[in-house]
C-alpha atoms as a PDB file:
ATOM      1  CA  UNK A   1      -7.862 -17.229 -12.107  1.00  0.00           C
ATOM      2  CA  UNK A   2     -10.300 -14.828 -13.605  1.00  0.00           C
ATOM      3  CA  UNK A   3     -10.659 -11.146 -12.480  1.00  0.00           C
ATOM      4  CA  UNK A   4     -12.862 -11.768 -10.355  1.00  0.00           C
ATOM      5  CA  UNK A   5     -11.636 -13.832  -8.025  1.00  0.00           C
ATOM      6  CA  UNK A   6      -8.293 -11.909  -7.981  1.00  0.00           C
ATOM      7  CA  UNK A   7     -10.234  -8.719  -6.934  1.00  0.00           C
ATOM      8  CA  UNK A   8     -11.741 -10.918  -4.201  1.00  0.00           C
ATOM      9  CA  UNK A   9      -8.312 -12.118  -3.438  1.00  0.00           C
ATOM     10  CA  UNK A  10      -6.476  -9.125  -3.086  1.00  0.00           C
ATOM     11  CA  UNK A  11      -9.648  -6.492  -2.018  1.00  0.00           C
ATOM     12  CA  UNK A  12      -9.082  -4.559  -5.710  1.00  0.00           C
ATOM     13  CA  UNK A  13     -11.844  -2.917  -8.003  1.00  0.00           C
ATOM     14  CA  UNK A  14     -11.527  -5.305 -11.089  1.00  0.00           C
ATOM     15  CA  UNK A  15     -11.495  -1.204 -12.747  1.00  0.00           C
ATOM     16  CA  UNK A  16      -8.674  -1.120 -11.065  1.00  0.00           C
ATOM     17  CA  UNK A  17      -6.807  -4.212 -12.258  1.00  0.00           C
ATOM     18  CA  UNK A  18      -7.130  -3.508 -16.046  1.00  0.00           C
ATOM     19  CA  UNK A  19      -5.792   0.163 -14.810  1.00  0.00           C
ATOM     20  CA  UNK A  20      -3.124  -1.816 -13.790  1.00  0.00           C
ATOM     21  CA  UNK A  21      -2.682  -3.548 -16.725  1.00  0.00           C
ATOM     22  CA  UNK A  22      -3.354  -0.234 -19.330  1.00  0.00           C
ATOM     23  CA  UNK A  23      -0.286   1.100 -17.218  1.00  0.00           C
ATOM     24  CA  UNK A  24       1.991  -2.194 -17.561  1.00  0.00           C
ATOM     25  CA  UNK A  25       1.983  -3.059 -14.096  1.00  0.00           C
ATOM     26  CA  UNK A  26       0.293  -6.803 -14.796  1.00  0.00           C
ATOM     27  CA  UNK A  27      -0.060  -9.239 -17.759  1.00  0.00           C
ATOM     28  CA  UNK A  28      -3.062 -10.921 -18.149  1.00  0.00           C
ATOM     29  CA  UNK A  29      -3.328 -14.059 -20.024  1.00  0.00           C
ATOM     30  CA  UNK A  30      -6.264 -14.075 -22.304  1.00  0.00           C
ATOM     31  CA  UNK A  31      -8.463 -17.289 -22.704  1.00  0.00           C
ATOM     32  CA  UNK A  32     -10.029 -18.536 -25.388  1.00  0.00           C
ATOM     33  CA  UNK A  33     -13.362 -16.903 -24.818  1.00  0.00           C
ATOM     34  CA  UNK A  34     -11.489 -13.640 -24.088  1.00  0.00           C
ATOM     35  CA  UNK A  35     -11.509 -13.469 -20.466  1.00  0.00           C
ATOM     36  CA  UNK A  36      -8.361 -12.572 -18.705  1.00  0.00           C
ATOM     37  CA  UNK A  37      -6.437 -15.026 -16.573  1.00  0.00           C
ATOM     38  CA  UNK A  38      -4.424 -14.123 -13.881  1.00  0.00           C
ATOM     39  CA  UNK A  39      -1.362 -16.214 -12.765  1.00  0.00           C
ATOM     40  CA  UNK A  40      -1.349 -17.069  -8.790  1.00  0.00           C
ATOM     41  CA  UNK A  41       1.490 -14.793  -8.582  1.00  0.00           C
ATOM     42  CA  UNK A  42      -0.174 -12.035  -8.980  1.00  0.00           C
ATOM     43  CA  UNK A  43      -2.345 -11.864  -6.361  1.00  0.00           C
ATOM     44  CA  UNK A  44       0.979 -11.044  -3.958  1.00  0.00           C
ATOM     45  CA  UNK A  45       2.017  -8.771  -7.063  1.00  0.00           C
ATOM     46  CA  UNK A  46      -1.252  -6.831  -6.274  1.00  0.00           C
ATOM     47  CA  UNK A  47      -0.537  -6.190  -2.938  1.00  0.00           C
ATOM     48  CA  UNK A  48       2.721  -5.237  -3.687  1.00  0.00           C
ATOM     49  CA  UNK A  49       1.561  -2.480  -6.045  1.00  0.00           C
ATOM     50  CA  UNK A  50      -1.433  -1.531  -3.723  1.00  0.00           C
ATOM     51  CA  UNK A  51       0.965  -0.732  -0.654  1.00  0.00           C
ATOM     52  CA  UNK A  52       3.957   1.308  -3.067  1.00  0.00           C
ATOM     53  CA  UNK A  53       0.534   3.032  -4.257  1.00  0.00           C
ATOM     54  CA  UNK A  54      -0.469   3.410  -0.728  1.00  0.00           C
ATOM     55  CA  UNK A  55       2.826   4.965   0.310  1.00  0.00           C
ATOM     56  CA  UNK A  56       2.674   7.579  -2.491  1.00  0.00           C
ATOM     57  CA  UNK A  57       4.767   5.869  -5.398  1.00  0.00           C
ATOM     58  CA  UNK A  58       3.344   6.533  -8.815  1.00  0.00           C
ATOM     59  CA  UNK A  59       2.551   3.774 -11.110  1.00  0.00           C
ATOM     60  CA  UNK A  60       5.400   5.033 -13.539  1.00  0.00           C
ATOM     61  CA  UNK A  61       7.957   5.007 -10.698  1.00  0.00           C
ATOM     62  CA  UNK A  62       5.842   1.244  -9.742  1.00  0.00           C
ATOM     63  CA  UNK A  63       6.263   0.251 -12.752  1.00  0.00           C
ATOM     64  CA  UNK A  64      10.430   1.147 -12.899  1.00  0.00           C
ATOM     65  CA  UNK A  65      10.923  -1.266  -9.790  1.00  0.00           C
ATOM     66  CA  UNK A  66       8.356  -3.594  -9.804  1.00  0.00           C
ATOM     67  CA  UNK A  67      10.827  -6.627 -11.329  1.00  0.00           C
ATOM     68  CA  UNK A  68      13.375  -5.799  -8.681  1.00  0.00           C
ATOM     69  CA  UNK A  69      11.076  -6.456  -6.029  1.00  0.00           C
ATOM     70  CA  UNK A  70      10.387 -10.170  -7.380  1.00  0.00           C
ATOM     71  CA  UNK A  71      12.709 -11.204  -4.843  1.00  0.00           C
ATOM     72  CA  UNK A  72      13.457  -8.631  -2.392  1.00  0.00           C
ATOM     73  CA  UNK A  73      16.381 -10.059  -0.981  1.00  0.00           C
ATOM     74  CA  UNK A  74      17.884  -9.926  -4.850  1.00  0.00           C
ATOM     75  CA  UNK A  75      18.467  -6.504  -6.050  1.00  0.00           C
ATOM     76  CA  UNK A  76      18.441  -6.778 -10.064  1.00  0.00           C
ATOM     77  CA  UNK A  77      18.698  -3.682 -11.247  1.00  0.00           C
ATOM     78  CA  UNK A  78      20.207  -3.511 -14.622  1.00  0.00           C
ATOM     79  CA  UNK A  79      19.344  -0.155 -16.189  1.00  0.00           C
ATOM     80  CA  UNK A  80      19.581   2.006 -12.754  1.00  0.00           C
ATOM     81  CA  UNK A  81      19.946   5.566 -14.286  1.00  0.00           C
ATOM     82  CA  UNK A  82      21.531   8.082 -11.793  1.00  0.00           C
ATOM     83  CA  UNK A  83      18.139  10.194 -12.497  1.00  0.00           C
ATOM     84  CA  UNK A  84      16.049   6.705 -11.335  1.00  0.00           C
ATOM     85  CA  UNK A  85      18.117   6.683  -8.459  1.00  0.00           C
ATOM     86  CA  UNK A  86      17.637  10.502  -6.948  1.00  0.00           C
ATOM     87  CA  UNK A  87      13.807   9.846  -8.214  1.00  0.00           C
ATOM     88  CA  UNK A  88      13.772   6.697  -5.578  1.00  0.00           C
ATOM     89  CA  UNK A  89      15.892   8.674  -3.003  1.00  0.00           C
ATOM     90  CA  UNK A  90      13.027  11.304  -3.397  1.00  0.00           C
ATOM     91  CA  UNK A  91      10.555   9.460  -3.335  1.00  0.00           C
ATOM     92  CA  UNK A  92      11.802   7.338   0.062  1.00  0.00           C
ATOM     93  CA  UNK A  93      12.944  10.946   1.579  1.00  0.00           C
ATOM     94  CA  UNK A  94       8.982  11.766   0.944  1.00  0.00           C
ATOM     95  CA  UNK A  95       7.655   8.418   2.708  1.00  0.00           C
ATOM     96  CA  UNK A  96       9.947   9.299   5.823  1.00  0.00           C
ATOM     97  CA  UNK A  97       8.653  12.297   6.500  1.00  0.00           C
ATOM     98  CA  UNK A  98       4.445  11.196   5.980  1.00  0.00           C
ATOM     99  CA  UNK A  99       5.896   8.236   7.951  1.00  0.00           C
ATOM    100  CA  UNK A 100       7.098  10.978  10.860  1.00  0.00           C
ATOM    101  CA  UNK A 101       4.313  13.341  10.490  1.00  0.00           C
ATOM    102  CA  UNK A 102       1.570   9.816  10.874  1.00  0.00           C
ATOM    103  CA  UNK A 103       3.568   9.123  13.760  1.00  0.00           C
ATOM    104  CA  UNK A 104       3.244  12.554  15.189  1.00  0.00           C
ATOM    105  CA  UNK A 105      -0.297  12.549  14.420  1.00  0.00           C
ATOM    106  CA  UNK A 106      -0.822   8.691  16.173  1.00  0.00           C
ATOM    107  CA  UNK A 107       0.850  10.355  19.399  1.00  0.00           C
ATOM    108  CA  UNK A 108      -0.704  13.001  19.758  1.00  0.00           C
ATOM    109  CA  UNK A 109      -4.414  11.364  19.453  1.00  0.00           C
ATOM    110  CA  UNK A 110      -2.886   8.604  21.629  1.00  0.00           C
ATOM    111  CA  UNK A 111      -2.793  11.830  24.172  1.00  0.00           C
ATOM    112  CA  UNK A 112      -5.485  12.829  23.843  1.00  0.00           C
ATOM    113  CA  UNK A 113      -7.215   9.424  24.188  1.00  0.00           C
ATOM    114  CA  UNK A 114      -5.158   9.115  27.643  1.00  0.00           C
ATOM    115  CA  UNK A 115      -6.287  12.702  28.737  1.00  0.00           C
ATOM    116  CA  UNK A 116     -10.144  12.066  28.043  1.00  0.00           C
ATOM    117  CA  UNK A 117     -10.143   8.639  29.483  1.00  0.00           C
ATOM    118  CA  UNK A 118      -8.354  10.159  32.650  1.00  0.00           C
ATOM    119  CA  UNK A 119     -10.963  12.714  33.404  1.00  0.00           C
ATOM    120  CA  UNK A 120     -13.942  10.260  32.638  1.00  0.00           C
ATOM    121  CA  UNK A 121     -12.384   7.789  35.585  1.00  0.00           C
ATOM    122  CA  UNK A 122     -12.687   9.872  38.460  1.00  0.00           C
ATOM    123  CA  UNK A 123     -16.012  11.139  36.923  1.00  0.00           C
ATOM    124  CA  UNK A 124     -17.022   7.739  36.651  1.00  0.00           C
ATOM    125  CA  UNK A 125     -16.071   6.911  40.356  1.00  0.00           C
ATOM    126  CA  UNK A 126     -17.823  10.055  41.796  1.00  0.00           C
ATOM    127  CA  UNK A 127     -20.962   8.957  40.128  1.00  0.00           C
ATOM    128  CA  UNK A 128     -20.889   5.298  41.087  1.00  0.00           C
ATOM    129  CA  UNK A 129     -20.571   6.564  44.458  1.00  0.00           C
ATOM    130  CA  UNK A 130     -23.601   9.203  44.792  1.00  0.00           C
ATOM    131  CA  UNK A 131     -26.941   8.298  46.602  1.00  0.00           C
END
């Protein structure tokens, strides 16, 4: 498929596929003509990358575990360096606590959505009942 459609595909700038490529994170096939071509695999590889961007992971880190997340249920990783391995432990020690302090933050809107909606009810039911 053509970059394009995989940015329709996946919901991704088509600047920010070919960032993903300059930084090794995809391959595109080139055509003839020039024009990249994207495998279907890629469009789940996409995702992938979007959500470990999402969740704070650089693209140099991304790029590090990327082929052991092929098959996630297969852990292949051949050159694990102790220093890769307290980068990741970092790195998942960081997402646990923005993981806590969204949940904190959820709850306590969640709160405040219950408080508000509690006063408007009896407001609600005074004014349904006046002349």
């Amino acid at each position: 498929m053509r970059i394009g459609e995989l940015s329709e595909r996946t919901g991704t700038p088509r600047r920010l596929l070919r960032y993903y490529e300059e930084q090794g994170l995809i391959v595109a096939d080139r055509s003839s003509n020039g024009y990249r071509e994207y495998d279907e695999r890629f469009v789940d590889r996409i995702l992938q990358i979007r959500g470990l961007l999402d969740a704070g992971l650089p693209t140099r880190i991304i790029k590090q575990i990327l082929p052991c997340l092929d098959k996630p249920r297969v852990i292949h990783f051949p050159d694990a360096t102790p220093e890769m391995l307290a980068t990741l432990e970092r790195e998942r020690d960081r997402m646990t606590e923005r993981v806590e302090c969204l949940v904190r933050n959820r709850d306590a809107i969640a709160e405040y959505l219950d408080a508000v909606r509690a006063r408007i009810r009896p407001e609600a039911a005074e004014a349904a009942m006046a002349p």
